[in-house]
Structures are given as C-alpha cells and as structure tokens.
Protein backbone atom coordinates (compact mmCIF):
# COMPACT_ATOMS: atom_id res chain seq x y z
CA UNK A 1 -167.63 21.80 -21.62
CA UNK A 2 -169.09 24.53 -19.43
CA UNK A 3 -171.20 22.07 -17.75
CA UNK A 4 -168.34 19.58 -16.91
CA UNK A 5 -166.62 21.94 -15.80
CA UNK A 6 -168.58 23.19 -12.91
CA UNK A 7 -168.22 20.20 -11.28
CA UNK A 8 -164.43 20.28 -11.43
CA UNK A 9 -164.04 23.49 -10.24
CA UNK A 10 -166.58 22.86 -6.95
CA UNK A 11 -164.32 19.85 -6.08
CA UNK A 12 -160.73 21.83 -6.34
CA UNK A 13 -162.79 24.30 -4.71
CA UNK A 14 -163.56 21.61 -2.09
CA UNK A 15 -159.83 20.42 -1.71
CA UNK A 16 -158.62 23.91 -1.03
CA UNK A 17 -156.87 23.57 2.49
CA UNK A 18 -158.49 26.19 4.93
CA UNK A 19 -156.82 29.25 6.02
CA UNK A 20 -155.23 29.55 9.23
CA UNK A 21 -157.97 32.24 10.11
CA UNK A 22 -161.05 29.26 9.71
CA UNK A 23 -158.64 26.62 10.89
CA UNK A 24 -157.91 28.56 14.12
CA UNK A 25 -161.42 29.40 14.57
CA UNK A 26 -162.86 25.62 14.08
CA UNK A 27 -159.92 24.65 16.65
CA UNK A 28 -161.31 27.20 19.21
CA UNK A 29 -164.72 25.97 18.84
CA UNK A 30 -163.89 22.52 19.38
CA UNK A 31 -161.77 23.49 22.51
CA UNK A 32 -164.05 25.87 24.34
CA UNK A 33 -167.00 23.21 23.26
CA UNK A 34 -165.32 20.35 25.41
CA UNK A 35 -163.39 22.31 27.83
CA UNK A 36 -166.83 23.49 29.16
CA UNK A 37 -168.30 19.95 28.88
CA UNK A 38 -165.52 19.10 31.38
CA UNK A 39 -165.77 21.65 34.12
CA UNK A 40 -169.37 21.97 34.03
CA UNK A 41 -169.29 20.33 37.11
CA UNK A 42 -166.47 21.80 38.26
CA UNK A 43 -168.34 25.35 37.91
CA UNK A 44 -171.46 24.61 39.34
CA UNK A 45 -169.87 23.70 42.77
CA UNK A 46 -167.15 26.19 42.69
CA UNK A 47 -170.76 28.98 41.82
CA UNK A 48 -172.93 27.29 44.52
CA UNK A 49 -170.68 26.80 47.26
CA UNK A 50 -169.10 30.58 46.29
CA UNK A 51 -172.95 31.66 47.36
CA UNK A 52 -172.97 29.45 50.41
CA UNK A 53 -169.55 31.24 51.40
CA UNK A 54 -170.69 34.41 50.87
CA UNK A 55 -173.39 33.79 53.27
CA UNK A 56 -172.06 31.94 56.94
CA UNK A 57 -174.92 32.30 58.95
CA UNK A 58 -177.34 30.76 56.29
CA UNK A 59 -178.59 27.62 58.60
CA UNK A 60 -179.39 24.66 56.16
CA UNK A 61 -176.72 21.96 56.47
CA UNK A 62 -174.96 23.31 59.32
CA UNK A 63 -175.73 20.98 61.95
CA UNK A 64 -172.21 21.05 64.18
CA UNK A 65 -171.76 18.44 66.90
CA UNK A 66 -169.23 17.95 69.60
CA UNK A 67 -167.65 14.92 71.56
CA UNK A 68 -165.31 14.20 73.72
CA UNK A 69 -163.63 10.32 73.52
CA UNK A 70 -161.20 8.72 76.28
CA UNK A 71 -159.42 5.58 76.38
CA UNK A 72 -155.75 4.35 76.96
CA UNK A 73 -152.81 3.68 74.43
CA UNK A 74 -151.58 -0.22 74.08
CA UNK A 75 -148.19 -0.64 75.49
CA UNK A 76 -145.37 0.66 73.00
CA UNK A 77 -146.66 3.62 71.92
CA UNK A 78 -143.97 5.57 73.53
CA UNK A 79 -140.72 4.46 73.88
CA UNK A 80 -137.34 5.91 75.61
CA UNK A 81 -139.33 9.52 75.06
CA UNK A 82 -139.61 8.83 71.31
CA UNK A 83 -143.34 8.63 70.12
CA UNK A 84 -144.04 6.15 67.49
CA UNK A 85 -146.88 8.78 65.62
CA UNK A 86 -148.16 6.57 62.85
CA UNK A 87 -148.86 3.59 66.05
CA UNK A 88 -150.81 6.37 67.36
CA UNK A 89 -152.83 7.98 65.43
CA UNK A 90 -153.73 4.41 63.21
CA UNK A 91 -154.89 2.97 67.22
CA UNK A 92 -157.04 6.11 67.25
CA UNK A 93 -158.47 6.00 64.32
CA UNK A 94 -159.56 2.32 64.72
CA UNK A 95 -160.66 2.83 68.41
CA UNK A 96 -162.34 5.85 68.36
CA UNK A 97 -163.70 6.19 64.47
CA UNK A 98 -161.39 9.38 63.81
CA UNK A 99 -160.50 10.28 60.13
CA UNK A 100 -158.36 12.98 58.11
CA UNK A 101 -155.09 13.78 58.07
CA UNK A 102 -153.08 13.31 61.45
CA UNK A 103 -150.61 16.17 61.99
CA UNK A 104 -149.57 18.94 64.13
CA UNK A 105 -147.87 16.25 66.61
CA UNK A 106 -146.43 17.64 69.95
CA UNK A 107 -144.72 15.83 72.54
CA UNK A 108 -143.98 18.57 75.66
CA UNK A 109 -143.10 16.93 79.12
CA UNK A 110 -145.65 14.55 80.29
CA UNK A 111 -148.53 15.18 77.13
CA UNK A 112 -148.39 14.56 73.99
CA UNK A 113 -151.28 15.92 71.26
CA UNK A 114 -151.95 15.61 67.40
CA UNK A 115 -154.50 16.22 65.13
CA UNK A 116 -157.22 14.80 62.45
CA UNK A 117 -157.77 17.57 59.85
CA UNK A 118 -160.35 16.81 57.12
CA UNK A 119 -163.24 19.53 55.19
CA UNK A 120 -165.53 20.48 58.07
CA UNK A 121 -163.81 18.15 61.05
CA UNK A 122 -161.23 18.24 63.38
CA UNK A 123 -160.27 16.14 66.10
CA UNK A 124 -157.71 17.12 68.57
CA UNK A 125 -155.93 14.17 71.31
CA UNK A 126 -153.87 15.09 74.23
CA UNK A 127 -152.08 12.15 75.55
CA UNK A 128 -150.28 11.32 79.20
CA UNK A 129 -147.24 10.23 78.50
CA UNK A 130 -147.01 8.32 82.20
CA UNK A 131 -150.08 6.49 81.83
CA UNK A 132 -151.29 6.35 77.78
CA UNK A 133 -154.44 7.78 78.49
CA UNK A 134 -155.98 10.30 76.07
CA UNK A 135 -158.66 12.41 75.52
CA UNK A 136 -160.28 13.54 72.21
CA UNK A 137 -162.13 16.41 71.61
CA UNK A 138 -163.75 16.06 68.06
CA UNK A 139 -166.28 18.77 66.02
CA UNK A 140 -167.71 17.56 63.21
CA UNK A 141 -169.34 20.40 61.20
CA UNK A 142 -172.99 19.82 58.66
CA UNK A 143 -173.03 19.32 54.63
CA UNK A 144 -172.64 22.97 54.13
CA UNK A 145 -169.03 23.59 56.08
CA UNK A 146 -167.65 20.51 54.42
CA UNK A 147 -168.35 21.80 50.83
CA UNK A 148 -166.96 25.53 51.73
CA UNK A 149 -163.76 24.10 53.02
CA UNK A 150 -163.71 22.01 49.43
CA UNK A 151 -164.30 25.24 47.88
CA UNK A 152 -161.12 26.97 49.90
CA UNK A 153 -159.00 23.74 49.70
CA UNK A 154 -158.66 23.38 53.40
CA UNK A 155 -157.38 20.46 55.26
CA UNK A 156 -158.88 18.12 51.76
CA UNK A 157 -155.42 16.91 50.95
CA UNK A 158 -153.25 16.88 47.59
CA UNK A 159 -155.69 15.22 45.19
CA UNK A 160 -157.83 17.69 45.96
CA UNK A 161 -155.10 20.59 45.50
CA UNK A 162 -154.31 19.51 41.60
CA UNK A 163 -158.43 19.08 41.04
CA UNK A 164 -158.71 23.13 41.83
CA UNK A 165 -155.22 23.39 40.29
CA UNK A 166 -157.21 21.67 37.09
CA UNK A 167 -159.70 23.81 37.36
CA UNK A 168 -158.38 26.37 37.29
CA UNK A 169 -156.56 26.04 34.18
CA UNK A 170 -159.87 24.21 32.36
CA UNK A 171 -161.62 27.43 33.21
CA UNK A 172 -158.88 29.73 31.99
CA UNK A 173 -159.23 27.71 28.71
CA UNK A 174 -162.96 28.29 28.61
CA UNK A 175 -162.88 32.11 28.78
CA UNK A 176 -159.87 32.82 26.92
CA UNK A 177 -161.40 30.13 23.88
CA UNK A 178 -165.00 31.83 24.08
CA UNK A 179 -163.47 35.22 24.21
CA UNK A 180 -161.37 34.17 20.79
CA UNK A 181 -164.63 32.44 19.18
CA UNK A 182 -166.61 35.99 20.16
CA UNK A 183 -163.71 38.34 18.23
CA UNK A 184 -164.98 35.89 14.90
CA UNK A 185 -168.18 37.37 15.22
CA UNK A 186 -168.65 40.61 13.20
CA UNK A 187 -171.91 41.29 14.24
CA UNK A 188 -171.62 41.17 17.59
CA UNK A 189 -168.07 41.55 18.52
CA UNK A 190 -168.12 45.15 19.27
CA UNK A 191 -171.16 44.94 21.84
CA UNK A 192 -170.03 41.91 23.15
CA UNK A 193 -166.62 43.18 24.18
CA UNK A 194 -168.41 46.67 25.35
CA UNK A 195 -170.59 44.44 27.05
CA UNK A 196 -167.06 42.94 28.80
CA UNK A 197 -165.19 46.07 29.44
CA UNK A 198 -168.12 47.23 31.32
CA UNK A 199 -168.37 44.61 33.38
CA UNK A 200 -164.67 44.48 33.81
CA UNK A 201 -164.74 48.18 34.87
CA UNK A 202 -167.48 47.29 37.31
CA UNK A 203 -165.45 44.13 38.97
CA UNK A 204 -162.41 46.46 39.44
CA UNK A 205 -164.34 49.58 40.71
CA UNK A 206 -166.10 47.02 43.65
CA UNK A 207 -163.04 45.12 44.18
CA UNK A 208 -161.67 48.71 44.93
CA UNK A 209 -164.32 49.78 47.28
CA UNK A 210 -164.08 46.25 49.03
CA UNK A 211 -159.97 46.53 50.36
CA UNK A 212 -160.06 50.24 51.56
C-alpha cells in the first residue's frame, strides 16, 4: 500500500494549482523576458544615439551640405490672392527633389514661403507672388544629425511619435517587471536594491548639480 501510494500523492501533489505568489512570479518572468526581446532594438538606438547627443562636435557622419534651387511656379498656383499650398509644395517636391513635411506657409504682400521639415533637413522656399518664381534654400545634415533628431522626435512625424510613445511604455514594463522578478530573489534582493538606491541617490544628486 505504502508503495502505491507514493505515486498518488506525487500526482495530487502535481495537480495542486500554484499560489498566486509563483503564479505572479512565472507571469513576470515571461513579461520582462519578451518585453526586452521587443525593445532591444529600441534601446540600443535610444543608448547610442543618447552618446552621440551628448557629444555635438564628434565629426563622423556629420557631413552638412547646402543648396540653393530656383525655378518658376506653373500657372494656377495662386489665385485671386488665395494660395493653393498642397499645388505648391507637391510641384516642388517633384521639380526640385524636396522631401518632409511642408508647413509653416506664409503668404505676406508680394512673397510667399513654406517649409520641408524632416530628421536632419530643412528646406525653406520664398515665392514672388507677381511672377511664380522661387528660390530654395535647402541643408541637408550627415547620418549622425538625422539619428539625434530621431532620438528627440523632431520634425519625424506621428508614426514616429507613438514608436517613442511605445517605447516608452515597453521600457517602463521592462524595469518595473525585472525590478518585481529581483524582490523574488532572497539571496540577492537586499544588495540588489542597495545596489539601486545608490545609484538612484547618485542620478538625483547629478541631476541636482546639473539645473543650478
């Protein structure tokens, strides 16, 4: 009997539902575990290009050039002092090879101006209202001034905006899941958070020193 019984008792012992305690701490594992797997890209650009924008006058990849473009606006472009925009700026971008965002549109007496906005370029027009001519002054910037404006979300438009908005939040995830996986660990939980209240302390005391 003893010997049957052993068996019987591992496999209720093996149908035993977990406690909250192991099923919460399996559910944070699997969370931080694929919440890093999907930012890990994510936090190697936001790390390297954080380096890149900590240092401006590092030269590799910041080749800037600087053009100027003329030409003349088709017919209908302006009409009764109204400005059709969207002719405009599609007739410059297929003349003159201009990309981004078109905004900041002006019309003041006899010029009107917009401008292409994108990571690392701009392009600025100024138009005679009288005759359609324009001139462009673009500035394209190198590799490394296109991936710091990425990193500050400027002028990349509002896919871009919800990808750092995502990030954020995946990252948030990550720390606040590893720091619940680390308070599961007896042997290490005390140093560890030590180890993080330190460095907290550390973060605050610069951060202090760097706004006075």
């Amino acid at each position: 009997m003893s010997l049957s019984a052993k068996p019987e008792s591992a496999a209720r012992a093996s149908r035993r539902p977990r406690s909250l305690k192991a099923r919460t701490h399996v559910w944070l594992r699997w969370l931080h575990t694929y919440t890093s797997m999907v930012s890990l890209l994510v936090v190697l650009f936001f790390s390297l290009t954080g380096i890149t924008l900590n240092h401006p006058d590092w030269a590799f990849g910041s080749a800037e050039t600087r053009r100027e473009v003329t030409g003349t606006l088709p017919a209908g472009w302006i009409r009764d002092g109204e400005v059709n925009w969207l002719t405009v700026a599609e007739e410059l971008r297929a003349r003159q090879g201009l990309h981004g965002r078109a905004e900041d549109t002006r019309l003041d007496g006899n010029e009107a101006s917009l401008s292409f906005r994108a990571p690392g370029y701009s392009a600025d027009a100024f138009i005679d209202t009288g005759t359609g001519r324009y001139t462009v002054n673009v500035e394209a910037q190198g590799a490394v001034a296109v991936l710091n404006d990425l990193h500050r979300g400027r002028d990349a438009g509002g896919a871009w905006a919800w990808l750092i908005d995502l990030s954020g939040i995946f990252l948030t995830l990550v720390s606040l899941t590893g720091l619940g996986i680390l308070l599961y660990l007896k042997k290490t939980r005390v140093k560890a958070l030590a180890a993080m209240l330190g460095a907290s302390a550390l973060v605050a005391v610069l951060a202090r020193l760097a706004i006075r």
